[in-house]
Protein backbone atom coordinates (compact mmCIF):
# COMPACT_ATOMS: atom_id res chain seq x y z
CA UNK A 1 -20.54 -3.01 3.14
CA UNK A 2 -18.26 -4.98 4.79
CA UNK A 3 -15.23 -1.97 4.43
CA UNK A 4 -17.58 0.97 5.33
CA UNK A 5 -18.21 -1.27 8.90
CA UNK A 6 -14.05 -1.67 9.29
CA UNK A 7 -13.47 1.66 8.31
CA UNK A 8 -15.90 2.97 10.63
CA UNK A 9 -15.05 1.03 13.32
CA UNK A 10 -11.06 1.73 12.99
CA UNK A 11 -11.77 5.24 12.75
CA UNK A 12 -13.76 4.98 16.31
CA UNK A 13 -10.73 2.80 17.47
CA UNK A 14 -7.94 5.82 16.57
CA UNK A 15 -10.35 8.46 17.65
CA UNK A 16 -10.83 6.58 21.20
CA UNK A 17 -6.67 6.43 21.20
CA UNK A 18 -6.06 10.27 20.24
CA UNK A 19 -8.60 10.69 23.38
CA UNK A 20 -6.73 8.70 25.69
CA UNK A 21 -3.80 10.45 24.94
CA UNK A 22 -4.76 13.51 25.10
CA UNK A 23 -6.25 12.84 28.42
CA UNK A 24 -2.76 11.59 29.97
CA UNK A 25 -1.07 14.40 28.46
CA UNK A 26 -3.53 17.19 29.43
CA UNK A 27 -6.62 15.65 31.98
CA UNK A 28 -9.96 16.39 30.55
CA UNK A 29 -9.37 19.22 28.89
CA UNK A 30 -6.34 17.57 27.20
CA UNK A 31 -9.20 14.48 26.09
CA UNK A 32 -11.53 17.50 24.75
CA UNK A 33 -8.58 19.48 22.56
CA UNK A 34 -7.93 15.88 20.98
CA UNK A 35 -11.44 14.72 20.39
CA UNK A 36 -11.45 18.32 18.31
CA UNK A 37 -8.19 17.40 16.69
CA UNK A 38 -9.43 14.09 15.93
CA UNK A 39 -12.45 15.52 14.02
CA UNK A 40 -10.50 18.08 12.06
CA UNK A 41 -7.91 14.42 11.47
CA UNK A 42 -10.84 12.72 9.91
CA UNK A 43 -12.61 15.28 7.79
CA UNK A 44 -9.02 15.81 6.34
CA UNK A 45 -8.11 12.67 6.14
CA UNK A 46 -10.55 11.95 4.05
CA UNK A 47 -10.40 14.49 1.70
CA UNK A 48 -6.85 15.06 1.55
CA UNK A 49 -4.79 13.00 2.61
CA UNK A 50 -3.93 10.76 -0.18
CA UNK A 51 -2.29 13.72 -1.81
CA UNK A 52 -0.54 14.51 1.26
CA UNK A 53 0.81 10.37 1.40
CA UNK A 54 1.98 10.85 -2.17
CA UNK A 55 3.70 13.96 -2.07
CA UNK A 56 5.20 12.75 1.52
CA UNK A 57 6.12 9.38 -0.65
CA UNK A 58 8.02 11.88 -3.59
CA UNK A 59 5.46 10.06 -5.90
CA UNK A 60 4.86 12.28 -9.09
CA UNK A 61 1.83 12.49 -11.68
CA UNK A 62 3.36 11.69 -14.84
CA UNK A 63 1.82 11.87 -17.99
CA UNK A 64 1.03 8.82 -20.52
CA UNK A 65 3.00 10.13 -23.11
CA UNK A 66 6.19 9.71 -20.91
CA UNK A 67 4.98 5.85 -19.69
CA UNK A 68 2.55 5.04 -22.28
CA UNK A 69 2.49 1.05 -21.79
CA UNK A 70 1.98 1.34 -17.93
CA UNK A 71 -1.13 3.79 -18.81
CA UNK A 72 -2.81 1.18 -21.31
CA UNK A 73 -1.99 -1.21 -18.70
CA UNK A 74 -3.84 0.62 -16.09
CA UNK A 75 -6.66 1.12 -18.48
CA UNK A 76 -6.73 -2.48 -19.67
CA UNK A 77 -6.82 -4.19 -15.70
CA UNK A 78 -8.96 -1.05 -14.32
CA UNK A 79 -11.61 -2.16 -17.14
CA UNK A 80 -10.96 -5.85 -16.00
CA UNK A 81 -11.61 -4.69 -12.33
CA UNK A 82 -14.94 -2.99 -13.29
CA UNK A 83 -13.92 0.32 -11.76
CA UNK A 84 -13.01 3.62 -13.30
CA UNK A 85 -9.04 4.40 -14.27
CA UNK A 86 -7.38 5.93 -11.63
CA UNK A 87 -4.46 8.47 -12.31
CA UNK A 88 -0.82 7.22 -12.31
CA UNK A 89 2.12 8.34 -10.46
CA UNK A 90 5.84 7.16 -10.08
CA UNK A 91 7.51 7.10 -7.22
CA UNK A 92 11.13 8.60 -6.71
CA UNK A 93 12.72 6.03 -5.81
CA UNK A 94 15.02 2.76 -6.88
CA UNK A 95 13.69 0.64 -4.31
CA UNK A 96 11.05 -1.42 -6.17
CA UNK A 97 7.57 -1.46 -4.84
CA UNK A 98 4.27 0.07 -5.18
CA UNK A 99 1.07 1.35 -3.80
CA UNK A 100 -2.32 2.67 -4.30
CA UNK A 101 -4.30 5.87 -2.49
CA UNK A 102 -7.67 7.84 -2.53
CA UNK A 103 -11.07 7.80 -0.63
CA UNK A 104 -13.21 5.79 -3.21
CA UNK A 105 -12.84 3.91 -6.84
CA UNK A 106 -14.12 7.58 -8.44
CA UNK A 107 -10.75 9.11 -6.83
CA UNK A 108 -7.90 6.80 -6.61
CA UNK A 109 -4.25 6.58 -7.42
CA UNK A 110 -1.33 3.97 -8.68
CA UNK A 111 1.87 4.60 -7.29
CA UNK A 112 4.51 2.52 -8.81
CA UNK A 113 8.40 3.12 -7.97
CA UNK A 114 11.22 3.83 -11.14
CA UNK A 115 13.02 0.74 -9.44
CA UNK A 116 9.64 -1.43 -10.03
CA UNK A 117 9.50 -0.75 -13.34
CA UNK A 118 13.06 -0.76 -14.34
CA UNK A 119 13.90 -4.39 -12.34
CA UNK A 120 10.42 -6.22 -13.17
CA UNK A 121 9.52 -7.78 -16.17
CA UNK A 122 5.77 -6.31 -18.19
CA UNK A 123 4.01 -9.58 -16.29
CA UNK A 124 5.40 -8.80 -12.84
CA UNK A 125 4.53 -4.77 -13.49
CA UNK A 126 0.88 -5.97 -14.58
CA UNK A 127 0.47 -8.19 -11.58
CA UNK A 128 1.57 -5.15 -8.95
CA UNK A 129 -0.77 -3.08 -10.50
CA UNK A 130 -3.38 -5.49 -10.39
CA UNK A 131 -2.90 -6.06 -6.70
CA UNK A 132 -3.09 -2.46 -6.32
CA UNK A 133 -6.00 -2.28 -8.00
CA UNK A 134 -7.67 -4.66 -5.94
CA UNK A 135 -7.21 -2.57 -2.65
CA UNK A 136 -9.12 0.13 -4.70
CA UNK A 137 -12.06 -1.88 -6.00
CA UNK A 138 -12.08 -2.80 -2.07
CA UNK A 139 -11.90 0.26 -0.77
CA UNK A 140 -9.02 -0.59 0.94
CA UNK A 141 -7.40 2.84 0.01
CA UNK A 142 -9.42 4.68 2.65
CA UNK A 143 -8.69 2.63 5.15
CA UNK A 144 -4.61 2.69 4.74
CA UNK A 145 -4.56 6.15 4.37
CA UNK A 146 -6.87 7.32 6.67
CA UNK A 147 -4.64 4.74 9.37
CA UNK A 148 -1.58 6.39 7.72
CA UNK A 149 -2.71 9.98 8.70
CA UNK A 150 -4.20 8.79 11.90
CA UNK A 151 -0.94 6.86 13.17
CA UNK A 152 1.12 10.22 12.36
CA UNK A 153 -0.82 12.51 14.02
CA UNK A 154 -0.71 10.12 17.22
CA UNK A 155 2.36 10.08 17.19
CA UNK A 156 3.30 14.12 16.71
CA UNK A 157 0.75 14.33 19.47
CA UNK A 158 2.42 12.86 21.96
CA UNK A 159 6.08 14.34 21.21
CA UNK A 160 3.72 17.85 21.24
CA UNK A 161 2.68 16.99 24.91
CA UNK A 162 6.14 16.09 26.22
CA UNK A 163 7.49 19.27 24.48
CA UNK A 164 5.45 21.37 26.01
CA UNK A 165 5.39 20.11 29.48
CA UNK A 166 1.92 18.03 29.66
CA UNK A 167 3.08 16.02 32.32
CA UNK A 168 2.88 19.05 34.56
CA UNK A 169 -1.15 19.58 34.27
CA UNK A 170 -2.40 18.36 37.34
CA UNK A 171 -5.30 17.04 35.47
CA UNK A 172 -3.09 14.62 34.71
CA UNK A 173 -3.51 11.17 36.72
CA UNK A 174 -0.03 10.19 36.13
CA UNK A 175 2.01 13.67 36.01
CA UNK A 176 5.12 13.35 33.75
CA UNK A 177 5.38 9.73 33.62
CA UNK A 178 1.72 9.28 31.85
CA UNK A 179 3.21 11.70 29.30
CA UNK A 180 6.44 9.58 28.88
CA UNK A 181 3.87 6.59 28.55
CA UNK A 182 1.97 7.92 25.79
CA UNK A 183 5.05 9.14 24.39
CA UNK A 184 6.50 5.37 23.68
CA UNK A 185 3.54 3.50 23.79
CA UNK A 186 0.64 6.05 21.36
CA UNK A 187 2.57 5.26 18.50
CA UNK A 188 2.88 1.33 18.91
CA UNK A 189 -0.88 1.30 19.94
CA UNK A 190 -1.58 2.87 16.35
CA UNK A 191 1.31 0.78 14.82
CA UNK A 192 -0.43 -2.39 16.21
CA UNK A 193 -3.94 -1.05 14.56
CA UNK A 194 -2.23 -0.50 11.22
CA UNK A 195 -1.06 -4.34 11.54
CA UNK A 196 -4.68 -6.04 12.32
CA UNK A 197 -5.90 -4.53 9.42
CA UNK A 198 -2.55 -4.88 6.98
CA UNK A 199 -1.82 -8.47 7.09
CA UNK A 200 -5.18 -9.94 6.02
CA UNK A 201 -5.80 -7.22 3.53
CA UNK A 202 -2.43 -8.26 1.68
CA UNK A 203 -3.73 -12.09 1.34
CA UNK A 204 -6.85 -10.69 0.39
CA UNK A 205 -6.02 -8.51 -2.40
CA UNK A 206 -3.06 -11.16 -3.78
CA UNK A 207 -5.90 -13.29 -4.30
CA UNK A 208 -8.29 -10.40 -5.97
CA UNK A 209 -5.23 -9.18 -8.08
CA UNK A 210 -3.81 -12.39 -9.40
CA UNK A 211 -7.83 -12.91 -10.28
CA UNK A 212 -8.25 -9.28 -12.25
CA UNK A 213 -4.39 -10.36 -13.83
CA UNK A 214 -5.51 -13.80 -14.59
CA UNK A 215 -1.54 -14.41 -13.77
CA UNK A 216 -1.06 -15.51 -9.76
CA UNK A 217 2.86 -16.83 -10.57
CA UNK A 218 3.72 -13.46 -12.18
CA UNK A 219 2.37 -12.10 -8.94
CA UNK A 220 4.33 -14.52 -6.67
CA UNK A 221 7.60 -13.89 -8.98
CA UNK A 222 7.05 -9.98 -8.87
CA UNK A 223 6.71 -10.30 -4.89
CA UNK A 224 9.90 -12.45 -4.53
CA UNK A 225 11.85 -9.77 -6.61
CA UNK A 226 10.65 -7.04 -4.86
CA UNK A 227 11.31 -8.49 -1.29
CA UNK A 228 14.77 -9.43 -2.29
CA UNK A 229 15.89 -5.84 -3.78
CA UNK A 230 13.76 -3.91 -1.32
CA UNK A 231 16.73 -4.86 1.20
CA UNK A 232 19.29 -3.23 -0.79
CA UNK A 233 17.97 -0.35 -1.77
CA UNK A 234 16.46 2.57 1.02
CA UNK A 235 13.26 4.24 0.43
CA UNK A 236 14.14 7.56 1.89
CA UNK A 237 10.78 8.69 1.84
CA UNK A 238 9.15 5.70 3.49
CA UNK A 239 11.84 6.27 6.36
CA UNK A 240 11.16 8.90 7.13
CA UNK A 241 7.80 8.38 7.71
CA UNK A 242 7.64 5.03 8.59
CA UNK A 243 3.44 5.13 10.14
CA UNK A 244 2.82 4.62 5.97
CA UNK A 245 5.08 1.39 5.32
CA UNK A 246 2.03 -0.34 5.43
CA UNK A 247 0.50 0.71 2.28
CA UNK A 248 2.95 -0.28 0.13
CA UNK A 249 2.80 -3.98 -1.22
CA UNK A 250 6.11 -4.93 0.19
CA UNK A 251 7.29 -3.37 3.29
CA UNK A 252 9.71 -0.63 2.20
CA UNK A 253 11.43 -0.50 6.10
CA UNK A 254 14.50 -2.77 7.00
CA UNK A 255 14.41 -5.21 9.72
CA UNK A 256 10.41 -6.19 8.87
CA UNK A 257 10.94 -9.68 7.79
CA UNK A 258 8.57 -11.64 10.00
CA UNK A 259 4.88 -12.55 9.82
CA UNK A 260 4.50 -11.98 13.37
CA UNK A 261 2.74 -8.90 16.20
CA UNK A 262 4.85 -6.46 14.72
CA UNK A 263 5.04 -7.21 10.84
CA UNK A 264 3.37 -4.31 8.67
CA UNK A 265 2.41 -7.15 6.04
CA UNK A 266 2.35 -11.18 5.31
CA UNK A 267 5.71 -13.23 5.42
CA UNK A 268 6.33 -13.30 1.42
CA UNK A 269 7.04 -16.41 1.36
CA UNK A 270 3.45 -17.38 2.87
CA UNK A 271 1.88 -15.00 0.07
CA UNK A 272 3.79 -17.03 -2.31
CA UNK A 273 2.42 -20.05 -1.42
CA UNK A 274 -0.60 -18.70 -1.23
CA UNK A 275 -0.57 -17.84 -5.26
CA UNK A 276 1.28 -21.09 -6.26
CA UNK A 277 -2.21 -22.95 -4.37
CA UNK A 278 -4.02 -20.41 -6.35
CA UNK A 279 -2.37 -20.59 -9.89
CA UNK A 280 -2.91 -24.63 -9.53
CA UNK A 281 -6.92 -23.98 -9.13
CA UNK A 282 -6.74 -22.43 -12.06
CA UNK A 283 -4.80 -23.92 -14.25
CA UNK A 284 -2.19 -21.22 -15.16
CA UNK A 285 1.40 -22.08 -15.55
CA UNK A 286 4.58 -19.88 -14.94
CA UNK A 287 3.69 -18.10 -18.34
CA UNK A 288 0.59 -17.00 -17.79
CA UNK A 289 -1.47 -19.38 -19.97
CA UNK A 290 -4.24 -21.99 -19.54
CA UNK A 291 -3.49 -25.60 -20.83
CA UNK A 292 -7.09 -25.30 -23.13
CA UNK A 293 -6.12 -24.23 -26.84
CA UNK A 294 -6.01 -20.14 -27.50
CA UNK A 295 -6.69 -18.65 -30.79
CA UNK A 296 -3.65 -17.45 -32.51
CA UNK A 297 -2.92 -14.09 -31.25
CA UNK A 298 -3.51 -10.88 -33.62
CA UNK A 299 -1.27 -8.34 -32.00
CA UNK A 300 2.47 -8.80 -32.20
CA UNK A 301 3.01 -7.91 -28.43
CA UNK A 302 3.76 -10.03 -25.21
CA UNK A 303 1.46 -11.82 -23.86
CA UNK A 304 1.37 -11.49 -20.27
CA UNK A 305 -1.90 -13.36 -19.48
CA UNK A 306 -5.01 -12.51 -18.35
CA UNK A 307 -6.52 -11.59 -21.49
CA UNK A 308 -4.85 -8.57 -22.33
CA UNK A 309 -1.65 -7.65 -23.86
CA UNK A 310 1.28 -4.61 -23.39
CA UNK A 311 3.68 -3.74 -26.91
CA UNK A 312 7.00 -4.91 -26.51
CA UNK A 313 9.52 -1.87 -26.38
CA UNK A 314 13.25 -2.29 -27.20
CA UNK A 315 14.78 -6.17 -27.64
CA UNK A 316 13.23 -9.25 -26.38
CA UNK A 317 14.56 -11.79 -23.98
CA UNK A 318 15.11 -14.49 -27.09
CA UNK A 319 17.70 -11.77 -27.73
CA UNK A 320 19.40 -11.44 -24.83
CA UNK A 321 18.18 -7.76 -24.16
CA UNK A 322 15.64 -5.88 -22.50
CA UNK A 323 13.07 -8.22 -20.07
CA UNK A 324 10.16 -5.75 -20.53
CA UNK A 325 9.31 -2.16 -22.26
CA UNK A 326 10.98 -0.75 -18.88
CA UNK A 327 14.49 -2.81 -18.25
């Protein structure tokens, strides 16, 4: 209940902004043609445009078959996290990171990145997707997209004003300097939107995830790795548009390092400590497992806490080879 009121009310807050825009780049009648574009934003947005955010993000459905242990894991944490399987893309790209998509638990999406699954071990993997299936079981999804779509179009509305000469309308009650206005401060408006409702999400859904995982210091461990080789490695797609950087689990942009106005998520290191308080309540060490005595195991694969377990593919790490069925 708590979601449908935020979503509702951020929508209102982006449709009041497209308004107010539109009304310094065109008077009244420049308010009126955005309060229509808004409407036309919103039905799409929430219909649509999680398929538009993944094909923007180069993220591709792939079938289990190619990534069978990511789909039972999927399968195994969705049943954990009481809501149905959503379907599974990859993400074209070596930057390691992921994120999830779609109006309601009935019609979501995964997306994890080929440099997530080749750099993390099974545990970490499990622990993103968990996270990411938090935001769904939330409803979180609708929100970040919807904000996604919303911050674009803000944005592409107020380059489409200066471009074609809204300044001139003499509806306008600042002439060509309430377009240049809107044209540098619509999009941080929006930006600072997406950030009140990024930050506390990403605590909250750490928390949900490492609970669905059972495994809070694989989280903490996968969001250290991903931080670190997130800076080395560009996410062309996220670039280029960067109004979506907040839907990821670790902010795919350089030069967002700070948990301060501006910052699309959490300082990782606060999230961190966040899970380490939360892996000492209850009682799970760096492995995964509880200090009470477990029955001995009937499967033969890894156990990466939580309950459930993934095969192991290729060599182990007693071996010196492969850290997980994906590198």
């Amino acid at each position: 209940m708590f979601n449908a009121f935020r979503t509702t009310v951020l929508l209102a807050a982006l449709t009041a902004l497209f308004m107010v825009v539109g009304y310094f780049i065109g008077g009244a009648s420049g308010m009126m043609i955005a309060f229509a574009f808004a409407l036309v934003t919103n039905l799409f947005g929430y219909w649509n445009s999680d398929k538009l955010v993944l094909r923007m993000q180069n993220a591709v459905p792939v079938e289990r078959s190619r990534v069978p242990e990511l789909y039972n894991m999927v399968d195994i944490l969705s049943r954990k996290a009481g809501i149905p399987t959503p379907k599974v893309y990859v993400i074209q790209s070596e930057q390691p990171n992921a994120f999830a998509t779609g109006r309601n638990p009935q019609n979501a999406a995964v997306a994890v990145s080929a440099g997530l699954l080749k750099h993390l071990e099974t545990r970490e993997v499990a622990a993103v997707v968990a996270h990411e299936l938090a935001h769904i079981r939330s409803r979180d999804t609708l929100t970040m997209t919807i904000t996604a779509t919303f911050a674009g179009a803000i944005s592409a509305l107020a380059q489409f004003g200066l471009f074609f000469g809204g300044g001139n309308n003499r509806d306008n009650p600042l002439g060509g300097i309430g377009t240049l206005l809107m044209v540098f401060l619509a999009p941080v408006a929006a930006m600072l939107v997406q950030m009140a409702v990024s930050r506390t999400r990403e605590y909250e859904a750490d928390r949900d995830g490492a609970e669905i995982s059972g495994d809070p210091l694989a989280l903490a461990s996968a969001l250290q790795k991903i931080a670190t080789l997130a800076g080395r490695q560009v996410n062309v797609a996220a670039e280029r548009n960067p109004a979506m950087a907040h839907m990821y689990i670790i902010n795919p942009l350089s030069g967002q390092r700070m948990d301060n106005l501006f910052a699309t998520h959490p300082d990782t290191g606060n999230r961190i400590e966040a899970l380490r308080r939360l892996a000492a309540e209850m009682r799970v060490d760096d492995k995964g497992r509880r200090p009470q005595p477990r029955p001995a195991p009937v499967s033969t694969g890894r156990d990466i806490g939580g309950g459930w377990r993934v095969p192991t593919v290729g060599r182990t790490d007693e071996d010196g080879g492969q850290r997980g069925p994906w590198g």
